[in-house]
C-alpha atoms as a PDB file:
ATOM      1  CA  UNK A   1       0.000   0.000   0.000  1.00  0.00           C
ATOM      2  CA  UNK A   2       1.513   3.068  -0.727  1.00  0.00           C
ATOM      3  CA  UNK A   3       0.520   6.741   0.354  1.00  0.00           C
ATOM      4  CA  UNK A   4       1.456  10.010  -1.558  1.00  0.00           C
ATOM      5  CA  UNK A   5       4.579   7.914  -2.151  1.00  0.00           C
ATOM      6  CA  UNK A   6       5.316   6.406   0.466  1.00  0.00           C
ATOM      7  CA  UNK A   7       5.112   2.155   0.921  1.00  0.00           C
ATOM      8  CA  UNK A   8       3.859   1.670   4.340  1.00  0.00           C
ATOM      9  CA  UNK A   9       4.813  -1.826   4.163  1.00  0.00           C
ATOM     10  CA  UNK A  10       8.847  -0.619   3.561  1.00  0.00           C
ATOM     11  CA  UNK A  11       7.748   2.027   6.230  1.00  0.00           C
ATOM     12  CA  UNK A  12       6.702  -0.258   8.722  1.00  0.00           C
ATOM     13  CA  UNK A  13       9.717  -2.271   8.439  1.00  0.00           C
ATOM     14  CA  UNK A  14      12.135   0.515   8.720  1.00  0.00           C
ATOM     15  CA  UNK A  15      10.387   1.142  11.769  1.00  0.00           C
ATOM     16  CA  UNK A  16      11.409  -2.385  13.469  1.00  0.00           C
ATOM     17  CA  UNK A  17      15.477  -0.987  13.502  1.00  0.00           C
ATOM     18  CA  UNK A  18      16.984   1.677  15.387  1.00  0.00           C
ATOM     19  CA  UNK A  19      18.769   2.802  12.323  1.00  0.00           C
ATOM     20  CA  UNK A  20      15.128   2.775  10.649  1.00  0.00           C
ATOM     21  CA  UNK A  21      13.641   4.466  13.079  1.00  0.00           C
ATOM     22  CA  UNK A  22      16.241   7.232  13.184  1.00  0.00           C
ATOM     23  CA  UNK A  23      16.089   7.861   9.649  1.00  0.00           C
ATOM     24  CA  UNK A  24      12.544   8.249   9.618  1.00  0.00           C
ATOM     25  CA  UNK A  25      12.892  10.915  12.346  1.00  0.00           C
ATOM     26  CA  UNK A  26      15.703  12.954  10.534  1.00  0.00           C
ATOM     27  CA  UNK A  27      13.246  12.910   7.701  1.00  0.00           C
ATOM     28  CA  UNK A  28       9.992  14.010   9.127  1.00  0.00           C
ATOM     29  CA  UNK A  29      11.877  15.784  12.498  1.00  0.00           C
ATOM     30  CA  UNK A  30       9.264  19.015  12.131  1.00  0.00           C
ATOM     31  CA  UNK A  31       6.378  17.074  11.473  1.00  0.00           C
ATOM     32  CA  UNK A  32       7.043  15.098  14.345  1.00  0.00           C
ATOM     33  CA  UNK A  33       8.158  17.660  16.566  1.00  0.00           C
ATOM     34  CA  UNK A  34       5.102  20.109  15.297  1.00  0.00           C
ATOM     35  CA  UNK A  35       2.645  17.235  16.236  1.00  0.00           C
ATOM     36  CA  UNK A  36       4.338  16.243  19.722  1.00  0.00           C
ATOM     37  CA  UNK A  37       4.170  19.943  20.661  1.00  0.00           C
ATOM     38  CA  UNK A  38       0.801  20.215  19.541  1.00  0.00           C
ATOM     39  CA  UNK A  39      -0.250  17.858  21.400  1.00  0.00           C
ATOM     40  CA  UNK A  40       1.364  19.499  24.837  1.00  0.00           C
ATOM     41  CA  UNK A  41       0.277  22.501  23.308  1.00  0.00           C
ATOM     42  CA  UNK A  42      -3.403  20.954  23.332  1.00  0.00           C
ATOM     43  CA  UNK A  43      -3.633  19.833  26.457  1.00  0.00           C
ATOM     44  CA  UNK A  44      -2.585  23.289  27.712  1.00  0.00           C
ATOM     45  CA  UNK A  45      -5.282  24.752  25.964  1.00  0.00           C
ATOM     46  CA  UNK A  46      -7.563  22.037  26.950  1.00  0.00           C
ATOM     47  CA  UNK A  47      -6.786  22.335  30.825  1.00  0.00           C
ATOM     48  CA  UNK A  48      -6.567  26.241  30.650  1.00  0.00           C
ATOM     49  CA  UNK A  49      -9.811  26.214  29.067  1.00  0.00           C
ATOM     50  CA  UNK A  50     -11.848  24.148  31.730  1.00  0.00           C
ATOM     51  CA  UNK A  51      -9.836  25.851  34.463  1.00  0.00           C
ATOM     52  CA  UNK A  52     -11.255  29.111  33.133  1.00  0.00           C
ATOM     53  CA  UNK A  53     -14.708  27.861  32.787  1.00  0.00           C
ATOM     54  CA  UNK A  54     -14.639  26.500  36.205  1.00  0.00           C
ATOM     55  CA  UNK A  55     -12.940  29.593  37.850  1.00  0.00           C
ATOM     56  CA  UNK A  56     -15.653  32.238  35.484  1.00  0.00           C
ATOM     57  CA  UNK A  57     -18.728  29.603  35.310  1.00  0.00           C
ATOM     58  CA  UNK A  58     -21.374  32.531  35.179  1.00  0.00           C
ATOM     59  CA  UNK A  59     -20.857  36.797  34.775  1.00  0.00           C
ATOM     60  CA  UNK A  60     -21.313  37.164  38.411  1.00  0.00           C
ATOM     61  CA  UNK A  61     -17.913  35.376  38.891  1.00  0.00           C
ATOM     62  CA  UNK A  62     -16.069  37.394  35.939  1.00  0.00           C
ATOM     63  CA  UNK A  63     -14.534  40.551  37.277  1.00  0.00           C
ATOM     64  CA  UNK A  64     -15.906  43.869  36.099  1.00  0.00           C
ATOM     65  CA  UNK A  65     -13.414  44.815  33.554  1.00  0.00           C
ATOM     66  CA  UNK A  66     -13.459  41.384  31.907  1.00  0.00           C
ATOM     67  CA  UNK A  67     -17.237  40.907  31.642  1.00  0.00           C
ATOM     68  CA  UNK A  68     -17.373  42.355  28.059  1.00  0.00           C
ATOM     69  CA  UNK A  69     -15.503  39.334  26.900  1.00  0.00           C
ATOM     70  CA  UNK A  70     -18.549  37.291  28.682  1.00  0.00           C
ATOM     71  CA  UNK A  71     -21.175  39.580  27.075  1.00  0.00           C
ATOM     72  CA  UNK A  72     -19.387  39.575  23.759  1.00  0.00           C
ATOM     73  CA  UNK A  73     -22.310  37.697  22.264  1.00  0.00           C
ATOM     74  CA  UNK A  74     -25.231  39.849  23.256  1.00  0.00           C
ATOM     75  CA  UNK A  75     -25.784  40.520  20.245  1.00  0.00           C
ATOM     76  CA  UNK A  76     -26.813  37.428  18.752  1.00  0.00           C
ATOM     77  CA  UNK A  77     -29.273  37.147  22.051  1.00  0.00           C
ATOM     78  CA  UNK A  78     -26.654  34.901  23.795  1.00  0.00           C
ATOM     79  CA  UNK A  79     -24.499  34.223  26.463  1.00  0.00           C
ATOM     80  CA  UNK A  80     -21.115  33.554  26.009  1.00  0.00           C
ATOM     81  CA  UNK A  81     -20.286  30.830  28.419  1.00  0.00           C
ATOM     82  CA  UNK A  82     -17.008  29.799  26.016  1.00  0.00           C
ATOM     83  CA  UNK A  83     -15.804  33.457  25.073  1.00  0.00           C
ATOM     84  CA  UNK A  84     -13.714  34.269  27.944  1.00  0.00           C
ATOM     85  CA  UNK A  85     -11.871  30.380  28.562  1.00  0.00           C
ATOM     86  CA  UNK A  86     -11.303  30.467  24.814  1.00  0.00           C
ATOM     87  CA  UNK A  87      -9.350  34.048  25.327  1.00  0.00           C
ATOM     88  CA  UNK A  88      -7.335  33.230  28.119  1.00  0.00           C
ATOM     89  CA  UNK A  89      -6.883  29.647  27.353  1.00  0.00           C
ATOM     90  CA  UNK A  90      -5.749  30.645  23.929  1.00  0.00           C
ATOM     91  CA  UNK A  91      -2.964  33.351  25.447  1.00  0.00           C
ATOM     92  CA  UNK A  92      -1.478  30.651  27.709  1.00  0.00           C
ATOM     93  CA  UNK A  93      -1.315  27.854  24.815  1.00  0.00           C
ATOM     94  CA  UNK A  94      -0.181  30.404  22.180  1.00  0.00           C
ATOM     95  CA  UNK A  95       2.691  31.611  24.349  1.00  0.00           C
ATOM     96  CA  UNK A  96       3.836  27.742  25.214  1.00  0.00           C
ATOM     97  CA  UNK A  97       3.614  27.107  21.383  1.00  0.00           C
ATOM     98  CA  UNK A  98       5.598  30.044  20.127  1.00  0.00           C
ATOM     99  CA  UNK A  99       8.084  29.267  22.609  1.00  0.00           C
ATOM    100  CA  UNK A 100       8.551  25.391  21.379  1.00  0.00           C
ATOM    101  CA  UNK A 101       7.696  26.008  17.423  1.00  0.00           C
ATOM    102  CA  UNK A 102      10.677  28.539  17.904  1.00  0.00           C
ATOM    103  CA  UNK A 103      13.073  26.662  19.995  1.00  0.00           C
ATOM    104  CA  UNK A 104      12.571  22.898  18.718  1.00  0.00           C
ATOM    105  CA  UNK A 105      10.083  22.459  15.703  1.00  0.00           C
ATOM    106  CA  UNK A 106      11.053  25.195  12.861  1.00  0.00           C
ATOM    107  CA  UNK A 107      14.832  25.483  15.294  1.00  0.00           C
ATOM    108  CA  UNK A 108      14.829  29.235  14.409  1.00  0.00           C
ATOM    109  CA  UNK A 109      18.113  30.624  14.272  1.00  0.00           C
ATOM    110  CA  UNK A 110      16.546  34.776  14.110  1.00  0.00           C
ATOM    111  CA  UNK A 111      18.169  36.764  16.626  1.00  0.00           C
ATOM    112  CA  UNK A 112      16.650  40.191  18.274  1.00  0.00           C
ATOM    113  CA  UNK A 113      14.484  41.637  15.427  1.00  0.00           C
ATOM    114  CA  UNK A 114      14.055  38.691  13.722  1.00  0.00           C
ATOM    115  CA  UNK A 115      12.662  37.523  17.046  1.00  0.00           C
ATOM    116  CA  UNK A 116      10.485  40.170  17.468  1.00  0.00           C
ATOM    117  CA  UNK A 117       9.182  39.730  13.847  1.00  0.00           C
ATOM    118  CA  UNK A 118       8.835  35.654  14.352  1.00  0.00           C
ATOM    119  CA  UNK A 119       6.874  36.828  17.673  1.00  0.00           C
ATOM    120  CA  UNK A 120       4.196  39.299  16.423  1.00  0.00           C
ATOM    121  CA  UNK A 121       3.644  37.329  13.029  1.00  0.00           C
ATOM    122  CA  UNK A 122       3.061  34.165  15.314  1.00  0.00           C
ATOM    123  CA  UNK A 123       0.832  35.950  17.126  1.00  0.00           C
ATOM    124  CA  UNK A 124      -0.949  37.960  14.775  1.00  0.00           C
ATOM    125  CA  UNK A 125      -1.401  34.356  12.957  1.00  0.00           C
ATOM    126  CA  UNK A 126      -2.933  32.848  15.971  1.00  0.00           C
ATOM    127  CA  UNK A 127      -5.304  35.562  16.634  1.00  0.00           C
ATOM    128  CA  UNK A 128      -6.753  34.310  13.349  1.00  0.00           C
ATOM    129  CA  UNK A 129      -7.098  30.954  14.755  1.00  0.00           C
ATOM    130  CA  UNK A 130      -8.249  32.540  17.500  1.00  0.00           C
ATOM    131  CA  UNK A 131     -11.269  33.576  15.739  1.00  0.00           C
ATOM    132  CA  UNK A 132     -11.667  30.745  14.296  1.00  0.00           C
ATOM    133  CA  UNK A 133     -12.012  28.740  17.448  1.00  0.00           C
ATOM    134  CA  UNK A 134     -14.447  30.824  18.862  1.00  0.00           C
ATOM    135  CA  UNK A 135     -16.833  31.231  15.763  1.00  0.00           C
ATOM    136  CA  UNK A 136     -16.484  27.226  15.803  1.00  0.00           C
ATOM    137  CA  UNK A 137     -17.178  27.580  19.765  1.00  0.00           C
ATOM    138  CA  UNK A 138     -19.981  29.777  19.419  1.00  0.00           C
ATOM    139  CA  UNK A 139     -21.441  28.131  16.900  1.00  0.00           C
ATOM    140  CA  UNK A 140     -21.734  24.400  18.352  1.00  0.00           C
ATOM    141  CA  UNK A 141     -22.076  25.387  21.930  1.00  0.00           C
ATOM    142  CA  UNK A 142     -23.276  29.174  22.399  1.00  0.00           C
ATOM    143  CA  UNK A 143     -25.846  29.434  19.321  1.00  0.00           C
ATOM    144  CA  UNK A 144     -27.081  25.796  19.778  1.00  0.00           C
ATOM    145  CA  UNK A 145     -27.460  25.941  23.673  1.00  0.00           C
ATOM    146  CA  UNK A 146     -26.107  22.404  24.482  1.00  0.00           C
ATOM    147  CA  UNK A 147     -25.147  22.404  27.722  1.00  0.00           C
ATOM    148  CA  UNK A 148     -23.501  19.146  27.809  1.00  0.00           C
ATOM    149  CA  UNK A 149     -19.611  18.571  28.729  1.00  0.00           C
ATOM    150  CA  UNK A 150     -19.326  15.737  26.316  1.00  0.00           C
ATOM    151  CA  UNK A 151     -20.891  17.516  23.740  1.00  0.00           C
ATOM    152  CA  UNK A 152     -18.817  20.823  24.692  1.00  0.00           C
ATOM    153  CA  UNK A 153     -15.443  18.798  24.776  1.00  0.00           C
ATOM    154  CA  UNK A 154     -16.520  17.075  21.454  1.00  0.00           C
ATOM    155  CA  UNK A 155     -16.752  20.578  20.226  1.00  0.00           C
ATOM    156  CA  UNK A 156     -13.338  21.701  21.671  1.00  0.00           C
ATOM    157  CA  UNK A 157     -12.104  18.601  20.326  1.00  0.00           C
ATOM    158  CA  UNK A 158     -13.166  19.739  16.259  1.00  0.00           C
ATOM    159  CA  UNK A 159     -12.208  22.912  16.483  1.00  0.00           C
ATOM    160  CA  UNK A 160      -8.554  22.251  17.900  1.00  0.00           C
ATOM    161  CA  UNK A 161      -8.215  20.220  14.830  1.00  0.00           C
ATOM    162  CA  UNK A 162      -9.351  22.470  12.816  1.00  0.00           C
ATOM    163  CA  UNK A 163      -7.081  25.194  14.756  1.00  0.00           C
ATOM    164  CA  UNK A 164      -3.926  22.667  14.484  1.00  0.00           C
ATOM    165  CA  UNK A 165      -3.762  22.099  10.658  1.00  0.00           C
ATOM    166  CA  UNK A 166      -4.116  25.991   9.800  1.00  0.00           C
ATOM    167  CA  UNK A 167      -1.585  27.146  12.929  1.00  0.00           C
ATOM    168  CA  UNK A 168       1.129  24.720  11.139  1.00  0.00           C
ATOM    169  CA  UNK A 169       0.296  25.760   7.499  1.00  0.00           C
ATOM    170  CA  UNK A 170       0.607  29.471   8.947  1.00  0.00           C
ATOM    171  CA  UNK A 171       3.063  29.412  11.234  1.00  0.00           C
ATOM    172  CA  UNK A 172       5.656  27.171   8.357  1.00  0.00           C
ATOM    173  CA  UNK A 173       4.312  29.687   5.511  1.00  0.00           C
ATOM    174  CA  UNK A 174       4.750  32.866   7.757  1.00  0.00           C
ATOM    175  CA  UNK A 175       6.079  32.922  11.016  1.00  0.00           C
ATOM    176  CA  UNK A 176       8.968  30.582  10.564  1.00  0.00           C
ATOM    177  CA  UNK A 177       9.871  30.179   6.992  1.00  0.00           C
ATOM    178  CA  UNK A 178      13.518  29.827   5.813  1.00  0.00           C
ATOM    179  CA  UNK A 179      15.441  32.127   3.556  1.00  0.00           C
END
């Protein structure tokens, strides 16, 4: 069987070796690296998230100059339950991810204002996902008003995904790309 060019079978066997295995590695090292960090990076946002939701269940436990986040959906004739966790969930994650794309998946080598550039265009790409996530948020939990945690984690669940493939597709395209 063979995938975008690739024999799994001759795959699979390279795997059973240490030399195998290491040249598999040296050959995919970002794509491997990208996906263990993403999944660190998605458990931090997963674990931010419900920490946030537990700690600002309701607007009376928001403090004042944070309940327009909460009320951001008014406007629709809902309440944002998801706004705020997605915020401050995303602005831990992001910072944990630009940190270890930097430092061990894309090994950029940019010193002082090519940091700074690296740093704002990784952000500035996120806040896209950022949007993202909470129009997929909004939609499936907010608009729908499901209040179920296994619905609401299936939910998280689709829209990291959706969140991981365009972060890595922006951040190698953008944020990270060699000269």
């Amino acid at each position: 069987m063979t995938i975008k060019g690739i024999d799994i079978g001759e795959a699979l066997k390279e795997l059973k070796s240490a030399e195998g295995r290491k040249a598999l590695y040296t050959k995919h090292r970002e794509i491997i690296m990208y996906i263990i960090f993403g999944v660190c990076t998605t458990v931090i946002s997963f674990l931010t998230y419900y920490l946030f939701r537990w700690i600002f269940p309701d607007e009376n436990a928001v403090p004042q100059w944070l309940r327009w986040i909460f009320n951001i959906t008014e406007v629709f004739g809902t309440e944002s339950n998801t706004a705020l966790p997605v915020i401050l969930s995303w602005i831990c994650s992001v910072t944990f991810a630009f940190v270890t794309n930097r430092l061990f998946v894309f090994r950029s080598e940019a010193k002082k204002a090519g940091v700074l550039r690296e740093f704002v265009m990784f952000y500035l790409s996120r806040l896209f996902t950022l949007f993202v996530d909470l129009v997929i948020m909004f939609l499936l939990v907010d608009l729908t008003g499901i209040q179920n945690g296994l619905y609401e984690f299936g939910a998280k669940v689709l829209s990291n995904i959706v969140v991981l493939v365009l972060n890595y597709v922006l951040s190698k395209i953008f944020v990270f790309r060699k000269k």
